[in-house]
Protein backbone atom coordinates (compact mmCIF):
# COMPACT_ATOMS: atom_id res chain seq x y z
CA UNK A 1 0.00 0.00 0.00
CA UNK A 2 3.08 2.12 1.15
CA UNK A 3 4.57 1.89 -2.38
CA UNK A 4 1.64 2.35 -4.29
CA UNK A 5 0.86 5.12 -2.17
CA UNK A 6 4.27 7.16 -2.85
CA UNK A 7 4.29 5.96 -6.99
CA UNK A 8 4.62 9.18 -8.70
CA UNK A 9 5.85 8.56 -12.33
CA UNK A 10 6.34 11.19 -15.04
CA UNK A 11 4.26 10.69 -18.21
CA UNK A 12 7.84 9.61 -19.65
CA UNK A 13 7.85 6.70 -17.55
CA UNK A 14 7.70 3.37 -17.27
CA UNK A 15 6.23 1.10 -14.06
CA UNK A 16 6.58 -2.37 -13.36
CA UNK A 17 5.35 -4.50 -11.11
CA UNK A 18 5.38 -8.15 -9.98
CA UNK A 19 3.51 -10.34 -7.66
CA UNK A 20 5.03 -13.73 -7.10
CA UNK A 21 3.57 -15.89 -4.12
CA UNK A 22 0.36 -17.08 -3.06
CA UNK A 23 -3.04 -16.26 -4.84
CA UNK A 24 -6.68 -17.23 -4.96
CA UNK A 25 -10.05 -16.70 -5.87
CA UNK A 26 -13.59 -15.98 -4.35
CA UNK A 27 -16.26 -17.69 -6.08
CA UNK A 28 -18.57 -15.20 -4.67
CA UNK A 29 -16.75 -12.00 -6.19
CA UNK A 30 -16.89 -13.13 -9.57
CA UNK A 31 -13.51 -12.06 -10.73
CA UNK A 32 -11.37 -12.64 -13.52
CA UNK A 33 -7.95 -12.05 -12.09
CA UNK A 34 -6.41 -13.68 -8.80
CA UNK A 35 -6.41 -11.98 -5.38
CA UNK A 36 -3.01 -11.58 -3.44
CA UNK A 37 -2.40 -13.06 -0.22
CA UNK A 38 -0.64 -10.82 1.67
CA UNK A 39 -1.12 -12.32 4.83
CA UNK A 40 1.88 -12.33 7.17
CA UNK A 41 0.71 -14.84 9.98
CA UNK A 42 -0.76 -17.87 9.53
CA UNK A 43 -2.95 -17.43 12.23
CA UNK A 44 -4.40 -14.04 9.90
CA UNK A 45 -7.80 -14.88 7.61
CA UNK A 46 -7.13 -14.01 3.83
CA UNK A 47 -10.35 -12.53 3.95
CA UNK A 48 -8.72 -9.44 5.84
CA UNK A 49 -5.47 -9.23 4.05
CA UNK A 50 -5.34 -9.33 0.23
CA UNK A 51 -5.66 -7.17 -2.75
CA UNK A 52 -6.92 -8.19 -6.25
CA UNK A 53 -4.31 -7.78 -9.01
CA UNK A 54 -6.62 -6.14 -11.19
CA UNK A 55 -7.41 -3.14 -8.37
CA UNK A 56 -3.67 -2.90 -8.32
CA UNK A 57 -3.39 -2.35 -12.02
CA UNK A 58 -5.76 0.10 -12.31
CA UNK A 59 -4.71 1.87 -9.55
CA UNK A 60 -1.30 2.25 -11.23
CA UNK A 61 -2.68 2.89 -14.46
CA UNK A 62 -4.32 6.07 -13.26
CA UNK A 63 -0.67 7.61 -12.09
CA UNK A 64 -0.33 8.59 -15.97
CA UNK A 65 3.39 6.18 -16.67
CA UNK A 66 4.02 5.85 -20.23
CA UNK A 67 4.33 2.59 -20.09
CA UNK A 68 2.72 -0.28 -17.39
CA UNK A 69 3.68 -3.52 -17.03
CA UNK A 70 1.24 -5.32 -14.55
CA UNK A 71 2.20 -9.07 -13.68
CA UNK A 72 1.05 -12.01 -10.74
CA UNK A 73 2.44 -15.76 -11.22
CA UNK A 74 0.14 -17.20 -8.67
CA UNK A 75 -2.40 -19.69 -8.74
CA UNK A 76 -6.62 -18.62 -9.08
CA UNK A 77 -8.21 -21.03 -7.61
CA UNK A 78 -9.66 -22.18 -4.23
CA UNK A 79 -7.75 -20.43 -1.20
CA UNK A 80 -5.99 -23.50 0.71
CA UNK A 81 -4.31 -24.70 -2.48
CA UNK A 82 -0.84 -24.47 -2.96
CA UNK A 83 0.90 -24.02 -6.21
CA UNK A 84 2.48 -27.24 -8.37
CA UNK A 85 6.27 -27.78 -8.69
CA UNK A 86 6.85 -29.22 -11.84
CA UNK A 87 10.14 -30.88 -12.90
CA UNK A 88 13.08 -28.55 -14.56
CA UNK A 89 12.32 -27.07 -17.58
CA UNK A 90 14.59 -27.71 -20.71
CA UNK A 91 16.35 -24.36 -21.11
CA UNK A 92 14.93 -22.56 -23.50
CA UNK A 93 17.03 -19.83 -24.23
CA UNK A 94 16.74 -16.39 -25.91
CA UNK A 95 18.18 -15.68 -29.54
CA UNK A 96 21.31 -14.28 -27.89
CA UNK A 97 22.04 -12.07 -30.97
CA UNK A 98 21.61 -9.18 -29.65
CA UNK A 99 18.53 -6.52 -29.26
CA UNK A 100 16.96 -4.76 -32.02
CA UNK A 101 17.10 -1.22 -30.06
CA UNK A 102 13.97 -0.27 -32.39
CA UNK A 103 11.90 -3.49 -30.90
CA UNK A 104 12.69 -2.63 -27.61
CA UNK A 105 11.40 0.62 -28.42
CA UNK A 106 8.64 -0.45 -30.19
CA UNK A 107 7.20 -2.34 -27.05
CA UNK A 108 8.72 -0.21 -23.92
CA UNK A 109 8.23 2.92 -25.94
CA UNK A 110 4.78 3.05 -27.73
CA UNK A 111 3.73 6.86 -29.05
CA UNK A 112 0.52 5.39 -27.37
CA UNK A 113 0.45 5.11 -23.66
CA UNK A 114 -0.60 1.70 -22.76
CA UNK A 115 -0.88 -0.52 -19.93
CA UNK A 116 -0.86 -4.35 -19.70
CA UNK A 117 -2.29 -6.90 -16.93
CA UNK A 118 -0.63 -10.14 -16.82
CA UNK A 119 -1.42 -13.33 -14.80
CA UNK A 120 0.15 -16.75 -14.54
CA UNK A 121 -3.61 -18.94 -14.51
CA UNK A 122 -6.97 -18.87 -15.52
CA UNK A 123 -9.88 -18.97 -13.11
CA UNK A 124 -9.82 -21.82 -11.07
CA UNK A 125 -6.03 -23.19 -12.37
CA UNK A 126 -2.29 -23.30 -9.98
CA UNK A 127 0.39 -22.02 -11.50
CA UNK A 128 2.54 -24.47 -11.96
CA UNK A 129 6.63 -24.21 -11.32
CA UNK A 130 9.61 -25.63 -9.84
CA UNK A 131 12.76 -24.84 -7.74
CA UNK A 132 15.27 -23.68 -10.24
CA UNK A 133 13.21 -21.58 -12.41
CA UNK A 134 10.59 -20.25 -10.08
CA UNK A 135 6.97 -19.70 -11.76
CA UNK A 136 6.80 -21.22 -15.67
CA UNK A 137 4.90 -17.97 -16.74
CA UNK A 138 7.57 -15.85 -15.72
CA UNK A 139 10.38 -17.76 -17.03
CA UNK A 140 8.61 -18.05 -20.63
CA UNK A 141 7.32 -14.51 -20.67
CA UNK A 142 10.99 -13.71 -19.96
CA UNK A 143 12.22 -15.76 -22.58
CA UNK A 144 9.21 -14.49 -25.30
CA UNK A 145 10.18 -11.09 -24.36
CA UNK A 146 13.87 -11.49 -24.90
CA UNK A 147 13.38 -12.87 -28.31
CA UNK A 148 10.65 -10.69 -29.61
CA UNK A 149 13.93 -8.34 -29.01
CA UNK A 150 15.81 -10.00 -31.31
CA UNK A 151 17.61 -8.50 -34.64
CA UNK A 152 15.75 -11.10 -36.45
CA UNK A 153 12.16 -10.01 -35.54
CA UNK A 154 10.46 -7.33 -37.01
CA UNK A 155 7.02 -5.32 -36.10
CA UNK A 156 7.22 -6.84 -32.97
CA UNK A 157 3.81 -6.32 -30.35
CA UNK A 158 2.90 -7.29 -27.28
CA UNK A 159 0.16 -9.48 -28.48
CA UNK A 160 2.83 -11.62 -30.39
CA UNK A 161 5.00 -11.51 -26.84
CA UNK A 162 2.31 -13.06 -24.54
CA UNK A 163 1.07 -15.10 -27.38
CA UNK A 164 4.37 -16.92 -27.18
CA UNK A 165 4.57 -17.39 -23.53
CA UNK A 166 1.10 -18.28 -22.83
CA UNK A 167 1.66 -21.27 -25.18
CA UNK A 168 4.92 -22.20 -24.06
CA UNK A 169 3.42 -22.21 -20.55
CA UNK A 170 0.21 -24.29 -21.29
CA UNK A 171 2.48 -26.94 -22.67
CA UNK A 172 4.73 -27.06 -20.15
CA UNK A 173 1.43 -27.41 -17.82
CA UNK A 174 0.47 -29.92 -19.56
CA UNK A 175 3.92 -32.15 -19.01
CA UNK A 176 2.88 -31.83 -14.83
CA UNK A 177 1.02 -33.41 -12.31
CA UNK A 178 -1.24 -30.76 -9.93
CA UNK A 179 -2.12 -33.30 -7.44
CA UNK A 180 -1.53 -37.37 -6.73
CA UNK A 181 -1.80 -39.96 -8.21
CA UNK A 182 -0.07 -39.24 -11.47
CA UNK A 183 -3.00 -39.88 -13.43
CA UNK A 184 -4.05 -38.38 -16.91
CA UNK A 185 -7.17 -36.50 -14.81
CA UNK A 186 -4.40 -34.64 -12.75
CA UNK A 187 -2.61 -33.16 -15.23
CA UNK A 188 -1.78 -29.89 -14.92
CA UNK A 189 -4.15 -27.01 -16.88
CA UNK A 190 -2.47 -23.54 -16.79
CA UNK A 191 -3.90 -20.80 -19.39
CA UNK A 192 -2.09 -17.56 -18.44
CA UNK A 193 -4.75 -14.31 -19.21
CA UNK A 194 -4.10 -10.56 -19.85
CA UNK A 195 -5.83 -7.50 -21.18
CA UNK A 196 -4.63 -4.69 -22.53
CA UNK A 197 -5.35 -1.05 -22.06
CA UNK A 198 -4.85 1.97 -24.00
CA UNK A 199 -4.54 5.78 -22.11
């Protein structure tokens, strides 16, 4: 609250922030997006300490950045989940010829203000990762972005970015096990969801 509170960006700038940790949903509420749990003792109800991503987003959308970049690997479903930990992930790895300085541009620089909502699962899905590489939606949205950087791509958007790492993420879902036994009906199903706004 603190740092939201005190964000004062320029209409030059560019925000970014990321939420990785425990999320849920409320049936009840009806929401798209996940809710943070920013509890601090386990003895405290998530009912008195969390904060939907989406409120977050628009509350940082209104400071007038340039740029927003929105994001919460975390799981959406019931409360007393937890998330998945998958096995490693084969290192995918980014074209590592060097940034197109006019792509980077082109997606950190729009002449449109914009600002972008990210999160790891769908309504009523764990996000699924593992010890080395922390959340798989953050790891492949890293690696999308890094190549959509590349010198070898060209008209590069943000559609194309999370396009790429929702995909690579679903798959990779789809090679782990959310619960026991290791059965076909406990495979993992993780569809990452965003929206996009324009100023």
């Amino acid at each position: 609250e603190q740092a939201l509170n005190t964000l004062r960006p320029s209409p030059n700038d560019i925000v970014i922030f990321t939420y990785s940790g425990h999320g849920f949903t409320i049936p009840k509420e009806n929401r798209k997006f996940p809710n943070l749990d920013l509890r601090s003792l386990p003895s405290q109800s998530y009912l008195d300490y969390y904060r939907n991503i989406e409120d977050i987003f628009n509350e940082i959308k209104k400071k007038g950045a340039r740029f927003n970049l929105v994001i919460s690997d975390c799981c959406n479903n019931d409360p007393n989940s937890s998330n998945t930990v998958g096995s490693d992930i084969a290192q995918t790895r980014s074209s590592g010829l060097g940034w197109n300085m006019e792509n980077c541009k082109r997606l950190f620089l729009n002449d449109k203000p914009m600002s972008i909502l990210l999160s790891s699962a769908d309504v009523g899905e764990k996000a699924s990762g593992n010890i080395t590489f922390g959340g798989f939606f953050s790891y492949y949205f890293k690696v999308a972005m890094e190549n959509h950087f590349s010198s070898f791509k060209s008209n590069v958007t943000w559609e194309d970015v999370i396009a790429d790492a929702r995909k690579q993420t679903s798959e990779k879902a789809e090679l782990t096990y959310c619960s026991k036994p290791y059965i076909p009906e406990n495979i993992c199903r993780q569809h990452p969801i965003y929206k996009i706004a324009y100023q």
